[in-house]
PDB file of N, CA and C in Angstrom:
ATOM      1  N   UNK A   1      61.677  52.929 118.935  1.00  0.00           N
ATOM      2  CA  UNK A   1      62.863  52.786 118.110  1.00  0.00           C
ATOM      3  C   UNK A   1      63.206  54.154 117.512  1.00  0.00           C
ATOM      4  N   UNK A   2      64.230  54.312 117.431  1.00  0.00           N
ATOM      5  CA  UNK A   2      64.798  55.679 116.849  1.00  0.00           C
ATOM      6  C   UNK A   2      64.435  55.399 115.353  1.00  0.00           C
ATOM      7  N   UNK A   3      64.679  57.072 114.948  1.00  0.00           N
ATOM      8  CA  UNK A   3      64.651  57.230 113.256  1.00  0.00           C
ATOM      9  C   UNK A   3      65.676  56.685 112.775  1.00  0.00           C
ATOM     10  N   UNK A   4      66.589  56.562 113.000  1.00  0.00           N
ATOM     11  CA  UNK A   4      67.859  55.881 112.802  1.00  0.00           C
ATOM     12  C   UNK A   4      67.903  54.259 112.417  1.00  0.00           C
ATOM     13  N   UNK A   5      67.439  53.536 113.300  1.00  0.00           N
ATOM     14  CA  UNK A   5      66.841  52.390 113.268  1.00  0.00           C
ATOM     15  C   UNK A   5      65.668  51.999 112.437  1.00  0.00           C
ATOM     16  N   UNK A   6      65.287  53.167 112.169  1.00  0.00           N
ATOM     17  CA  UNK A   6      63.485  53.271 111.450  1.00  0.00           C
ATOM     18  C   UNK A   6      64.261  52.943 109.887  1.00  0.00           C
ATOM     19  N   UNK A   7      64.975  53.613 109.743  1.00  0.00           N
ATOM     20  CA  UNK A   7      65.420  54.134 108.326  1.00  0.00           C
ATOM     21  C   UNK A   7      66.351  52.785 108.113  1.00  0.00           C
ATOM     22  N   UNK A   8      67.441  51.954 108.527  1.00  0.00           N
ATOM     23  CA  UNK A   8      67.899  50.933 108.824  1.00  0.00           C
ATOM     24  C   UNK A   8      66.735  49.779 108.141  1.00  0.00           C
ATOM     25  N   UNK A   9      65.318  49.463 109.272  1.00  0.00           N
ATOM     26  CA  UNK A   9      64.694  48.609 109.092  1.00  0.00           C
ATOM     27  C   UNK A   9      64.671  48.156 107.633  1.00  0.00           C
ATOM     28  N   UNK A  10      64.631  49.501 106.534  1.00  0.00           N
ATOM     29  CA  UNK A  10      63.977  49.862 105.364  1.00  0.00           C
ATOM     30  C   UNK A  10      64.977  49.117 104.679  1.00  0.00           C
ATOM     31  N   UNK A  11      66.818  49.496 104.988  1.00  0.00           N
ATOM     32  CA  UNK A  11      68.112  48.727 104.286  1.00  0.00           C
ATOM     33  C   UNK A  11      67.933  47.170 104.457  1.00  0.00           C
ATOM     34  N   UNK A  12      67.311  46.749 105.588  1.00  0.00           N
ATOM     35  CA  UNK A  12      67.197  45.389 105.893  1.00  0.00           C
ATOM     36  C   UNK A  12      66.336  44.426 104.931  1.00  0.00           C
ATOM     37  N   UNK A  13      64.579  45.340 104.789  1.00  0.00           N
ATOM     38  CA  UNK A  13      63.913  44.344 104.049  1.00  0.00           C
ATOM     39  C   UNK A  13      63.841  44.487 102.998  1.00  0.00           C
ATOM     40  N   UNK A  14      64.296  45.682 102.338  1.00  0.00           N
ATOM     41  CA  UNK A  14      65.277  45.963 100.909  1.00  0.00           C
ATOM     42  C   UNK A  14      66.067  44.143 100.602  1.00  0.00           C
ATOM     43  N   UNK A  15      67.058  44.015 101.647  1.00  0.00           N
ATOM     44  CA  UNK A  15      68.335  42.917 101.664  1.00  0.00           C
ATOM     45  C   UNK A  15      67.341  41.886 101.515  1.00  0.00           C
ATOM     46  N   UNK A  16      66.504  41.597 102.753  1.00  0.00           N
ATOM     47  CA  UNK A  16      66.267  40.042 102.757  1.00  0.00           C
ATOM     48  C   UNK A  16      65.139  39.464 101.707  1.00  0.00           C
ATOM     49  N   UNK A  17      64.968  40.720 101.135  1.00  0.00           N
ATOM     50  CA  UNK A  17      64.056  41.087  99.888  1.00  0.00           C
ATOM     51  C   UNK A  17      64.578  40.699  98.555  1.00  0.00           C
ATOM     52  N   UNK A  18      65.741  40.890  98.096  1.00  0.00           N
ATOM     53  CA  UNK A  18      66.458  40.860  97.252  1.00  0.00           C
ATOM     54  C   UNK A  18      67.068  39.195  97.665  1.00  0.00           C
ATOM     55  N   UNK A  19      67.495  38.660  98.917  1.00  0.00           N
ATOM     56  CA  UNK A  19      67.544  37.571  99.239  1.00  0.00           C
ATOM     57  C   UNK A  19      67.087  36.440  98.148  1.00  0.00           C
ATOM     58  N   UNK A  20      65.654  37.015  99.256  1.00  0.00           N
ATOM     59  CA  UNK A  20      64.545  35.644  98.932  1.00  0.00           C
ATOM     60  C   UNK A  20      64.437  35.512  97.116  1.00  0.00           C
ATOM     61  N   UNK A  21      64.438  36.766  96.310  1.00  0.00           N
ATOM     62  CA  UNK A  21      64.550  36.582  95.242  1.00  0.00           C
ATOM     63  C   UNK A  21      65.740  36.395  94.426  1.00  0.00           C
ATOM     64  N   UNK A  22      66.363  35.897  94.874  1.00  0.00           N
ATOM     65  CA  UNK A  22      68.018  35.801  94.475  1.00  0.00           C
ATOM     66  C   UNK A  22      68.251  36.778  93.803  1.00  0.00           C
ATOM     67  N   UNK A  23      68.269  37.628  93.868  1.00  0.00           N
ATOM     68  CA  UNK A  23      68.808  38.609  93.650  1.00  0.00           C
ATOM     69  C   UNK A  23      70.021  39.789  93.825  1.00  0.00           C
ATOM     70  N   UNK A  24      71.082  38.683  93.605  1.00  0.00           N
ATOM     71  CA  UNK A  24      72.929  38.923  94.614  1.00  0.00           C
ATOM     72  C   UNK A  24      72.786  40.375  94.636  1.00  0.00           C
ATOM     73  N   UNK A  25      72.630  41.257  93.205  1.00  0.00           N
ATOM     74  CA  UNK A  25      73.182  42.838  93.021  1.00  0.00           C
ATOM     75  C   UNK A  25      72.723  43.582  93.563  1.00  0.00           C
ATOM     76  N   UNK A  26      70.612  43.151  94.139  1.00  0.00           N
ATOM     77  CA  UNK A  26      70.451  44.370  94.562  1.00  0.00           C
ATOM     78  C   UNK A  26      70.497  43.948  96.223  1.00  0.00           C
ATOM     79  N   UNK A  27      70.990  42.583  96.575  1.00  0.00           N
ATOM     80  CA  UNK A  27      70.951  42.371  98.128  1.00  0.00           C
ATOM     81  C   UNK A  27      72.223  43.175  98.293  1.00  0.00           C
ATOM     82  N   UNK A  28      73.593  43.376  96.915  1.00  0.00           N
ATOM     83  CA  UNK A  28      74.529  43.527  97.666  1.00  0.00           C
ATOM     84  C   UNK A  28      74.486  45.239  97.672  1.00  0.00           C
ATOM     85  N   UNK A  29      73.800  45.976  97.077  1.00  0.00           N
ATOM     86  CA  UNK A  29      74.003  47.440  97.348  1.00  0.00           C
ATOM     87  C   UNK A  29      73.265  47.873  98.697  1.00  0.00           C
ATOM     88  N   UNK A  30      72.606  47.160  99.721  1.00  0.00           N
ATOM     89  CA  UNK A  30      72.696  47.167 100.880  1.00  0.00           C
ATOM     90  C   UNK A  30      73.752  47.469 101.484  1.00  0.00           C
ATOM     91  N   UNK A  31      75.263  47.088 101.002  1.00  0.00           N
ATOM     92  CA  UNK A  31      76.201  46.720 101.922  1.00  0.00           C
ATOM     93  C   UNK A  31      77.675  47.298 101.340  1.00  0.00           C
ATOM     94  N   UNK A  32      77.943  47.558 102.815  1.00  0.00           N
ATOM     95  CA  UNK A  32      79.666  47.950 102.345  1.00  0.00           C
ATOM     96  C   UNK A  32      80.275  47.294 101.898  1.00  0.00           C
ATOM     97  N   UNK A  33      81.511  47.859 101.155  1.00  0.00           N
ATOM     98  CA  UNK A  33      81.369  47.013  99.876  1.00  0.00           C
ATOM     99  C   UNK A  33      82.928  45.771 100.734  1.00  0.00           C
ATOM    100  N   UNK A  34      82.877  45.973 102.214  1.00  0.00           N
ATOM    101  CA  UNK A  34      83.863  45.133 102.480  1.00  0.00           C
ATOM    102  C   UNK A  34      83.312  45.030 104.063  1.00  0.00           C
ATOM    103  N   UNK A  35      82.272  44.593 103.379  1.00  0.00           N
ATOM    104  CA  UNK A  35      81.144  44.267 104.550  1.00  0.00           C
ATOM    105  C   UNK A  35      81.722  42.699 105.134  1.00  0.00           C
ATOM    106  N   UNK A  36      81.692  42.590 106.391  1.00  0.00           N
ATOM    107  CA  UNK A  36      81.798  41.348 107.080  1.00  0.00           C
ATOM    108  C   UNK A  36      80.242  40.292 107.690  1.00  0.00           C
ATOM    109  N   UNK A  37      80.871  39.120 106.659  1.00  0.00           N
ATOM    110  CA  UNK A  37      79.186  38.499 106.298  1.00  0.00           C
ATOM    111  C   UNK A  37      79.242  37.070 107.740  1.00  0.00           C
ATOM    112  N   UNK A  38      78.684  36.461 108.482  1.00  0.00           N
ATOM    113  CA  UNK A  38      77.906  35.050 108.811  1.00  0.00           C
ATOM    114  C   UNK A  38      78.047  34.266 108.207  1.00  0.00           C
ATOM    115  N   UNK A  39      79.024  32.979 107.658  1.00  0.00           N
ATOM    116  CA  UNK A  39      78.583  32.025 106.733  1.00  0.00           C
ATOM    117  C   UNK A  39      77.406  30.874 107.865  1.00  0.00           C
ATOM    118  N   UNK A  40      76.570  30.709 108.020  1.00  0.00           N
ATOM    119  CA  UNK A  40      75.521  30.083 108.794  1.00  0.00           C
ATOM    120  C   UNK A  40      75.830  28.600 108.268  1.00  0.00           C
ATOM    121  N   UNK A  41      75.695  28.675 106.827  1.00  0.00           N
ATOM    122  CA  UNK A  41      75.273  27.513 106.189  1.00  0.00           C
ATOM    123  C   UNK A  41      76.994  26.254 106.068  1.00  0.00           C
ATOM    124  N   UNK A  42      78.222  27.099 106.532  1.00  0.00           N
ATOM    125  CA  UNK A  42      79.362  26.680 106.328  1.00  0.00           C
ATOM    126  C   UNK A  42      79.593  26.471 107.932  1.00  0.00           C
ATOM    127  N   UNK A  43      79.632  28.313 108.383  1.00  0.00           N
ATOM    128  CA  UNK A  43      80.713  28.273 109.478  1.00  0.00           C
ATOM    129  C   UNK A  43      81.396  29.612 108.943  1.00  0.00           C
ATOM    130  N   UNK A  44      81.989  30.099 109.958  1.00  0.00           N
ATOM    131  CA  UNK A  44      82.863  30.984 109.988  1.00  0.00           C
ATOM    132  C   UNK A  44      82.860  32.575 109.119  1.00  0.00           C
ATOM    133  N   UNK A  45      83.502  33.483 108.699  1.00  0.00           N
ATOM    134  CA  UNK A  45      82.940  34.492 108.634  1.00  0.00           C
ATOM    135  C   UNK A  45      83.953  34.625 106.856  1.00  0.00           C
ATOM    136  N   UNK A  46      82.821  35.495 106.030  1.00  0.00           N
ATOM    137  CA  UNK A  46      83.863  36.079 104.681  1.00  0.00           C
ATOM    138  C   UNK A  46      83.283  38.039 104.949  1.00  0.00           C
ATOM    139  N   UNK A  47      84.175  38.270 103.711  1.00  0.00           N
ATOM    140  CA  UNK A  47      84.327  40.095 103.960  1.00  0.00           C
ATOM    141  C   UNK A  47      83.960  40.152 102.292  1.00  0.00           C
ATOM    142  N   UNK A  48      83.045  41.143 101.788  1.00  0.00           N
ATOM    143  CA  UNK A  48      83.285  41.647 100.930  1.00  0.00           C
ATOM    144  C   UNK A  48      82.412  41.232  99.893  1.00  0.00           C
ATOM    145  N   UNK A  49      81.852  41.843  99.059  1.00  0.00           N
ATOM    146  CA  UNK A  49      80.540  41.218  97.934  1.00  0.00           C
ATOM    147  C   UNK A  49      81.013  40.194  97.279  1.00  0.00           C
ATOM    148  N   UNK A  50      82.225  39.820  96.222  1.00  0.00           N
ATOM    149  CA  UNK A  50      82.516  38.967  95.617  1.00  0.00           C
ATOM    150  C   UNK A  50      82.181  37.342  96.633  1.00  0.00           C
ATOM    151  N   UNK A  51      82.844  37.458  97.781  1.00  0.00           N
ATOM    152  CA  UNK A  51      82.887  36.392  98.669  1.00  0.00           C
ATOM    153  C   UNK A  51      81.257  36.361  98.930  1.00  0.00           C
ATOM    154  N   UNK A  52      80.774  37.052  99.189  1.00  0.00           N
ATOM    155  CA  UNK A  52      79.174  36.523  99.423  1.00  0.00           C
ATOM    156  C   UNK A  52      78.735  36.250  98.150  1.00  0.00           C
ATOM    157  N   UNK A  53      78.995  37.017  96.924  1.00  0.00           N
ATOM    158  CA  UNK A  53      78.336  36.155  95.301  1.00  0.00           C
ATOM    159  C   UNK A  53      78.806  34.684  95.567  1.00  0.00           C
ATOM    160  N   UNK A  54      80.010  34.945  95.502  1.00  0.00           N
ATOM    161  CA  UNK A  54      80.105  33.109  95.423  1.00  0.00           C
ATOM    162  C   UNK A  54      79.514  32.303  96.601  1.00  0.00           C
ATOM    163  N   UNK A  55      79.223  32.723  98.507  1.00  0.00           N
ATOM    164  CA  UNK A  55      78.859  31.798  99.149  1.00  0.00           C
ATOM    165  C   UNK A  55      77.435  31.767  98.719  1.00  0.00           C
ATOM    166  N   UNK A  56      76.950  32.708  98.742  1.00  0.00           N
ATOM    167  CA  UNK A  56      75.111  32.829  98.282  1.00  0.00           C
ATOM    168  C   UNK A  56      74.767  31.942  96.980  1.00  0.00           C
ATOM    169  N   UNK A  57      75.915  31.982  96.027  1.00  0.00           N
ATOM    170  CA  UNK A  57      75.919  31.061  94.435  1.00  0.00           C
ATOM    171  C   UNK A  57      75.878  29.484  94.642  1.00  0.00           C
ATOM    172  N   UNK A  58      76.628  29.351  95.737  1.00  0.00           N
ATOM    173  CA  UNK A  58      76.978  27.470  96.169  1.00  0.00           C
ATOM    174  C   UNK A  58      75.757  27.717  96.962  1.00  0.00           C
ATOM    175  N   UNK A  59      75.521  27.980  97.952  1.00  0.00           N
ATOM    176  CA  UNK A  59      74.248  27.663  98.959  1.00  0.00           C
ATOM    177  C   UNK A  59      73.297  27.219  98.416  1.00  0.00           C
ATOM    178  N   UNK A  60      72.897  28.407  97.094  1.00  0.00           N
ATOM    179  CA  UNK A  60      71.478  28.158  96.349  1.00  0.00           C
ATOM    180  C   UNK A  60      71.479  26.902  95.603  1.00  0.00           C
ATOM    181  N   UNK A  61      72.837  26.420  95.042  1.00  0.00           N
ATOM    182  CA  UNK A  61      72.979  25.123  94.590  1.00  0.00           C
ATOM    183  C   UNK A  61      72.767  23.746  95.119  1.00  0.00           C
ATOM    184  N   UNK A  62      72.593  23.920  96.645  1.00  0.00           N
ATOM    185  CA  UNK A  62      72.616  22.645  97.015  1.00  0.00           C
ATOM    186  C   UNK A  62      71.254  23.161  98.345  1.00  0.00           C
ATOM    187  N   UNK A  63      71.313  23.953  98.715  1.00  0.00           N
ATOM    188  CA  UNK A  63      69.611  24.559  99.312  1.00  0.00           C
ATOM    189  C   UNK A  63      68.767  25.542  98.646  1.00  0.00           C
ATOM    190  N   UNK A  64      67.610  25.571  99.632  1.00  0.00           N
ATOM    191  CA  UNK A  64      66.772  26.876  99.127  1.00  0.00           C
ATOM    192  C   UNK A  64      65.990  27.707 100.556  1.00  0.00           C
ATOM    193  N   UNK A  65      66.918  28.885 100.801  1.00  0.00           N
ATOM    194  CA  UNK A  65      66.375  29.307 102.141  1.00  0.00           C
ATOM    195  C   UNK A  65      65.473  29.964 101.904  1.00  0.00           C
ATOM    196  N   UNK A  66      65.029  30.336 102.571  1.00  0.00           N
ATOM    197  CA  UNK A  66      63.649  31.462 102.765  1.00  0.00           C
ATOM    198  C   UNK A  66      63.828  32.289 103.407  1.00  0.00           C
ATOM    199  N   UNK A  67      63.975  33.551 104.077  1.00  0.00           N
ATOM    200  CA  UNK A  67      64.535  34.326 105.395  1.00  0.00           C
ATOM    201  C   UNK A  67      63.843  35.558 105.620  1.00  0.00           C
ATOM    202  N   UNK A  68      62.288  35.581 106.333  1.00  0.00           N
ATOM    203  CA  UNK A  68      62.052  36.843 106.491  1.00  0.00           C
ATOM    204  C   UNK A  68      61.948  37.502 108.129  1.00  0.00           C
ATOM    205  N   UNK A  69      62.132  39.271 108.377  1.00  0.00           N
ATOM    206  CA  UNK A  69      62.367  39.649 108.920  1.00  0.00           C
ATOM    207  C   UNK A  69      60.931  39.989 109.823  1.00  0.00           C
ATOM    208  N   UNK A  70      60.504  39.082 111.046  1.00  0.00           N
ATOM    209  CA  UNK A  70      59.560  39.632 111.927  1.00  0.00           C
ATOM    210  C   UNK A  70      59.851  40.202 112.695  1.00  0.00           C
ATOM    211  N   UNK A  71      61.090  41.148 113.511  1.00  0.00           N
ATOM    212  CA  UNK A  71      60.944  41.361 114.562  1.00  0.00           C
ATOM    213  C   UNK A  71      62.494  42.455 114.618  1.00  0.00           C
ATOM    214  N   UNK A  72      62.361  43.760 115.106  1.00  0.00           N
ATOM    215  CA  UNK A  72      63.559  45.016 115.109  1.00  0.00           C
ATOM    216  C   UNK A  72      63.995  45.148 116.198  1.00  0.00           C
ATOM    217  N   UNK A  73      64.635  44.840 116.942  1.00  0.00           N
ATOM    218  CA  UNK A  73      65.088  45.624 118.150  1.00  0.00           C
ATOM    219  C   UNK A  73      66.712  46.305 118.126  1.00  0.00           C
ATOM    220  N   UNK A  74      66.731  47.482 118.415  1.00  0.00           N
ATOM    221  CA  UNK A  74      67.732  48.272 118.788  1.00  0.00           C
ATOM    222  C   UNK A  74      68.699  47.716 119.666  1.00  0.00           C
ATOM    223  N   UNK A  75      69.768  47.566 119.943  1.00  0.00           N
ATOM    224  CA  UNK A  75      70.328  46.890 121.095  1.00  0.00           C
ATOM    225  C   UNK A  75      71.059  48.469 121.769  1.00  0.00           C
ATOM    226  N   UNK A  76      71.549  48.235 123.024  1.00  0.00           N
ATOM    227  CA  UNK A  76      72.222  49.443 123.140  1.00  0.00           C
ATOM    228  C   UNK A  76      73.470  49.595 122.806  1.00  0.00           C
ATOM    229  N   UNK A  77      74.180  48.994 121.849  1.00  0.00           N
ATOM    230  CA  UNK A  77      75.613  49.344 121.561  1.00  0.00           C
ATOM    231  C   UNK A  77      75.732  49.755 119.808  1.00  0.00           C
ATOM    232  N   UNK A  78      74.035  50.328 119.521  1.00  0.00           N
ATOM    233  CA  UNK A  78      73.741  50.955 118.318  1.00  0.00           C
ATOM    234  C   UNK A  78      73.855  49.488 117.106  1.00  0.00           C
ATOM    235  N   UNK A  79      73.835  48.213 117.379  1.00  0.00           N
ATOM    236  CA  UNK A  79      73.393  46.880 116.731  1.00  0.00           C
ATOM    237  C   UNK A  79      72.073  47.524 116.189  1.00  0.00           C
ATOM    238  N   UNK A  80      71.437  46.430 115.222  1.00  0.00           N
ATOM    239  CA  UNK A  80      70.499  46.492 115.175  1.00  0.00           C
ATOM    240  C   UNK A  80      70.016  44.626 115.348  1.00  0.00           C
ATOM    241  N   UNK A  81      69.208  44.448 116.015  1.00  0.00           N
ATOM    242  CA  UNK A  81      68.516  42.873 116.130  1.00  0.00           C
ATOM    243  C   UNK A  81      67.267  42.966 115.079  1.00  0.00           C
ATOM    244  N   UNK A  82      67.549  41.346 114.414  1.00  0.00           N
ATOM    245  CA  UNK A  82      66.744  41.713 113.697  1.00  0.00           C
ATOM    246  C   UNK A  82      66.282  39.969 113.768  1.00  0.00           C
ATOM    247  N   UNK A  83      64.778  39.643 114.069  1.00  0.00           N
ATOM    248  CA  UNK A  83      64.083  38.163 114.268  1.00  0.00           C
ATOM    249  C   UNK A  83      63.887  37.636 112.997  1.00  0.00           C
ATOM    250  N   UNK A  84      64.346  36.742 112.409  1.00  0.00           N
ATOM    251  CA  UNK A  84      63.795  36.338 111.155  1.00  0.00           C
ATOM    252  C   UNK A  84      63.240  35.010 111.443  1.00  0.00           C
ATOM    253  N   UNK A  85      62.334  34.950 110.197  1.00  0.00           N
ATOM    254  CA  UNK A  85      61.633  33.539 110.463  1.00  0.00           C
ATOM    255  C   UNK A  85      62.580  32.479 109.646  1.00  0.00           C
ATOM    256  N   UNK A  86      63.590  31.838 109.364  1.00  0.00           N
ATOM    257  CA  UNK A  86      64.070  30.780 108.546  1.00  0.00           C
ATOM    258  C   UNK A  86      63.380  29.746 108.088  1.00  0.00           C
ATOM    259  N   UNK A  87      63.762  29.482 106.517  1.00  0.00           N
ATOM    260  CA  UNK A  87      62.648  28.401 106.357  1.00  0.00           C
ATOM    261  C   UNK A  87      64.209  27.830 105.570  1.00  0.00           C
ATOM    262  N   UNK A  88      64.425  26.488 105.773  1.00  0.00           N
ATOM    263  CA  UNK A  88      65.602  25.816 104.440  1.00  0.00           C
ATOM    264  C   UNK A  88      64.727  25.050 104.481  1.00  0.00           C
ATOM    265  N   UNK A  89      65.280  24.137 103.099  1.00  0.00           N
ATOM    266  CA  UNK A  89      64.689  23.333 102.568  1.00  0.00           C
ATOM    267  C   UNK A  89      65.709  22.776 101.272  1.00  0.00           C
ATOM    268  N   UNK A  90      65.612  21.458 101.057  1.00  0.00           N
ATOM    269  CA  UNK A  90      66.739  20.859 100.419  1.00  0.00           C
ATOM    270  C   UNK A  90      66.163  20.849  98.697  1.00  0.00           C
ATOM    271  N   UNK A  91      66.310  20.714  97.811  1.00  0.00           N
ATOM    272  CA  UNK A  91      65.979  21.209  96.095  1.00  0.00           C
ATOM    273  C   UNK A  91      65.239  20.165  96.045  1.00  0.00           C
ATOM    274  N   UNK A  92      65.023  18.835  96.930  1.00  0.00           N
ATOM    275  CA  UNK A  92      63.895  18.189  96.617  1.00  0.00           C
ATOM    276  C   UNK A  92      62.195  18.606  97.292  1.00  0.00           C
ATOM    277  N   UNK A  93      62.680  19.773  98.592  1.00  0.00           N
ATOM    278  CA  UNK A  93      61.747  20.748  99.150  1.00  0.00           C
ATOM    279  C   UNK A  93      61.442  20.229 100.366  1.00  0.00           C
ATOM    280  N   UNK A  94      62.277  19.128 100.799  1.00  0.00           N
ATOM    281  CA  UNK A  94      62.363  18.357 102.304  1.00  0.00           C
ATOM    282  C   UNK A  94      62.692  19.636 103.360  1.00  0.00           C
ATOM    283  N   UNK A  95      62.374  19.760 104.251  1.00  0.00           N
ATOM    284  CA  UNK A  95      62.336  21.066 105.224  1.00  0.00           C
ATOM    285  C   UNK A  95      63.924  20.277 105.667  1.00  0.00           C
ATOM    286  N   UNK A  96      64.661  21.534 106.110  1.00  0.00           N
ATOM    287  CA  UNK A  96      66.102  21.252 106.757  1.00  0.00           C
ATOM    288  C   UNK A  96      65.776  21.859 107.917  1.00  0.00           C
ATOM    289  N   UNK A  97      65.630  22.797 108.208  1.00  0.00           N
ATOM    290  CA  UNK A  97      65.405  23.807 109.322  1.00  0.00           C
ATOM    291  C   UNK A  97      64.318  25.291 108.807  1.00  0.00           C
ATOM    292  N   UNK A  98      63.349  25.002 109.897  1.00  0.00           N
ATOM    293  CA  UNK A  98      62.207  25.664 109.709  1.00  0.00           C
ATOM    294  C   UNK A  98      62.177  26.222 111.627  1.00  0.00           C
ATOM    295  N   UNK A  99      62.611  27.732 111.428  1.00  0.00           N
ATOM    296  CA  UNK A  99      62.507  28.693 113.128  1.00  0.00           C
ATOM    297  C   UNK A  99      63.077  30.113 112.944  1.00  0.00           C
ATOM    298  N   UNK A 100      63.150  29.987 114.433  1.00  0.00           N
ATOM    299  CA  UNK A 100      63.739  31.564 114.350  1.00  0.00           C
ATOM    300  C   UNK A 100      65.107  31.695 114.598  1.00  0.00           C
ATOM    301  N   UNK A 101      65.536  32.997 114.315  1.00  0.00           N
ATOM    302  CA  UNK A 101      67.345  33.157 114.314  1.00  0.00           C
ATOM    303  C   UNK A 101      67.462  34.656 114.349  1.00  0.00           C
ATOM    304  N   UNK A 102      68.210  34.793 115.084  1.00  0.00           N
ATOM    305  CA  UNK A 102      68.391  36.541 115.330  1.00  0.00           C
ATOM    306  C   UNK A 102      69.568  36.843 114.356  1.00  0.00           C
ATOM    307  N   UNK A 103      69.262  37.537 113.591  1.00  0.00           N
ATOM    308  CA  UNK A 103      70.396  38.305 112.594  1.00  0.00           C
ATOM    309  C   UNK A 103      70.925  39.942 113.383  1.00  0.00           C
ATOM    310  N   UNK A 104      72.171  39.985 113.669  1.00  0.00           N
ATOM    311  CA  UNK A 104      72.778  41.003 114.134  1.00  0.00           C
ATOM    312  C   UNK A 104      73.707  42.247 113.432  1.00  0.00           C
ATOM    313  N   UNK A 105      73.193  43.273 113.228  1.00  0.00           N
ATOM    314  CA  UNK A 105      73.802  44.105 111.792  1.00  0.00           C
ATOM    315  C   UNK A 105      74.335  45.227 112.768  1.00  0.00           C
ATOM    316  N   UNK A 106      75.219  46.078 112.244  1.00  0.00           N
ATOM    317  CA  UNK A 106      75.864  46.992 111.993  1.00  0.00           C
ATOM    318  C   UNK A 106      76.125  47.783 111.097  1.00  0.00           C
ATOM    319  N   UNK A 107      75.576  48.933 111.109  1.00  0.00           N
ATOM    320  CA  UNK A 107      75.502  49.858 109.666  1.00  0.00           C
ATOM    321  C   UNK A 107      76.866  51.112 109.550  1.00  0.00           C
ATOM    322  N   UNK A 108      77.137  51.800 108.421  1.00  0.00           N
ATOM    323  CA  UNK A 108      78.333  52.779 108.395  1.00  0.00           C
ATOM    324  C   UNK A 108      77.811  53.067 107.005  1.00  0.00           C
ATOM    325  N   UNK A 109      77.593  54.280 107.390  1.00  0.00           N
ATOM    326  CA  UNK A 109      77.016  55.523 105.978  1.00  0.00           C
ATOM    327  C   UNK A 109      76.151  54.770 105.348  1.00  0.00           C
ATOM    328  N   UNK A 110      74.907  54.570 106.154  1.00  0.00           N
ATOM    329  CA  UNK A 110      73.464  53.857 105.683  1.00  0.00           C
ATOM    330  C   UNK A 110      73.830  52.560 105.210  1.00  0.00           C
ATOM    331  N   UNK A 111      74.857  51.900 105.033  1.00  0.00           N
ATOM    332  CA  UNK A 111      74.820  50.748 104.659  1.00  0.00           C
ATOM    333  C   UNK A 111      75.461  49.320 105.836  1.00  0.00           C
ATOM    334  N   UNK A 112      74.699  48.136 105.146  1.00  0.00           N
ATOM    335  CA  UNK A 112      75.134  47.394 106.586  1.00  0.00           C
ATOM    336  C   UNK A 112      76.773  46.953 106.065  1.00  0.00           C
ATOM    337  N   UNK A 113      77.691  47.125 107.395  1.00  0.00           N
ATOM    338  CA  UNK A 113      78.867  46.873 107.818  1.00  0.00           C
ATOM    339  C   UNK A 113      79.094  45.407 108.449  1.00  0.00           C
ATOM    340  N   UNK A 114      78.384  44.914 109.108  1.00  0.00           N
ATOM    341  CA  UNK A 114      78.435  43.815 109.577  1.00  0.00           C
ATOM    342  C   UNK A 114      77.142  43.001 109.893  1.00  0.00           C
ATOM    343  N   UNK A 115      77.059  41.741 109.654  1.00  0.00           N
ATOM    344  CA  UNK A 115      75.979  40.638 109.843  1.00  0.00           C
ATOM    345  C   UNK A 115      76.630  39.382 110.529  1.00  0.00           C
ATOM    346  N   UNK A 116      76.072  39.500 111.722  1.00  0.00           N
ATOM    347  CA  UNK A 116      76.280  38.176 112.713  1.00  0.00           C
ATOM    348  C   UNK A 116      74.817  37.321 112.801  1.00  0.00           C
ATOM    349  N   UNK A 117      74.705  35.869 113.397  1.00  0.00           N
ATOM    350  CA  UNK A 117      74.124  35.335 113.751  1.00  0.00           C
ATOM    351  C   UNK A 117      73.591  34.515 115.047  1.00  0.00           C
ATOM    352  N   UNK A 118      72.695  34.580 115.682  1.00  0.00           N
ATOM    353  CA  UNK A 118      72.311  34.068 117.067  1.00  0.00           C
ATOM    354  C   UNK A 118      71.611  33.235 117.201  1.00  0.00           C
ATOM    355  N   UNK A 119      71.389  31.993 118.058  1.00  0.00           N
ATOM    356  CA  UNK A 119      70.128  31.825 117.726  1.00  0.00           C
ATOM    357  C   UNK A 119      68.688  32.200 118.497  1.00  0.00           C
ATOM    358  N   UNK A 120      67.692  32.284 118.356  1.00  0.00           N
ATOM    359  CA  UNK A 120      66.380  32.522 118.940  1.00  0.00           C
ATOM    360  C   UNK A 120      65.699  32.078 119.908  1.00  0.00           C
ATOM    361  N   UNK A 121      66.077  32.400 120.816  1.00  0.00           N
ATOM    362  CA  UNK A 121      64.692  30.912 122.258  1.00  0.00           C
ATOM    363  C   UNK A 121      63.722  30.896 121.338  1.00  0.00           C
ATOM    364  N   UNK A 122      63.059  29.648 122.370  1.00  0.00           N
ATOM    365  CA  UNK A 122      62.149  29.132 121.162  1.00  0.00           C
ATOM    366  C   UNK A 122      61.919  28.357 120.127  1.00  0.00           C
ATOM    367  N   UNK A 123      63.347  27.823 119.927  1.00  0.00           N
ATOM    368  CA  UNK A 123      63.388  27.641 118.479  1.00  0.00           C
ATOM    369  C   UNK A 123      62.822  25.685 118.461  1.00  0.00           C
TER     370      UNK A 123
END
């Protein structure tokens, strides 16, 4: 993996770091600030920190994800792939979906620009 990607990895588990601890402000200085987000848990796509405070604010209200990053690969169109393990689970702690899911980023001046979603063989 390039240094490029090396240094990336670091913006990522920074994010899914700040994630897992709900922590909106410091997941969102990861990101441009008109960053294009994945809604997974809806559908369809929002732009921009305010729109992820509020989808990340409802999600946590009615789930509780878990999302960590096992696995980096570079793609060749300068993506970065990134394997996470998903864990949801509903506020009574009933598992919803427990696997893997490929998170797909795009970075611009060290910060991520874009987050897509795939899903994982395997799953």
């Amino acid at each position: 993996m390039t240094k490029m990607a090396n240094q990336f990895q670091d913006i990522i588990k920074k994010a899914y770091t700040a994630f897992n601890e709900r922590n909106i402000d410091k997941a969102l200085s990861t990101m441009q600030n008109d960053v294009q987000w994945s809604k997974a848990w809806e559908g369809g796509y929002i732009s921009g920190h305010d729109e992820i405070n509020l989808y990340w604010t409802r999600q946590w209200t009615e789930i509780n994800p878990k999302v960590e990053p096992i696995g980096f690969t570079e793609r060749e169109n300068g993506s970065l792939e990134v394997k996470v393990h998903q864990n949801v689970k509903d506020l009574q702690g009933n598992i919803l979906f427990d696997g893997l899911v490929k998170h797909i980023y795009t970075f611009q001046n060290r910060l991520i620009k874009t987050m897509d979603i795939e899903l994982a063989e395997n799953n």
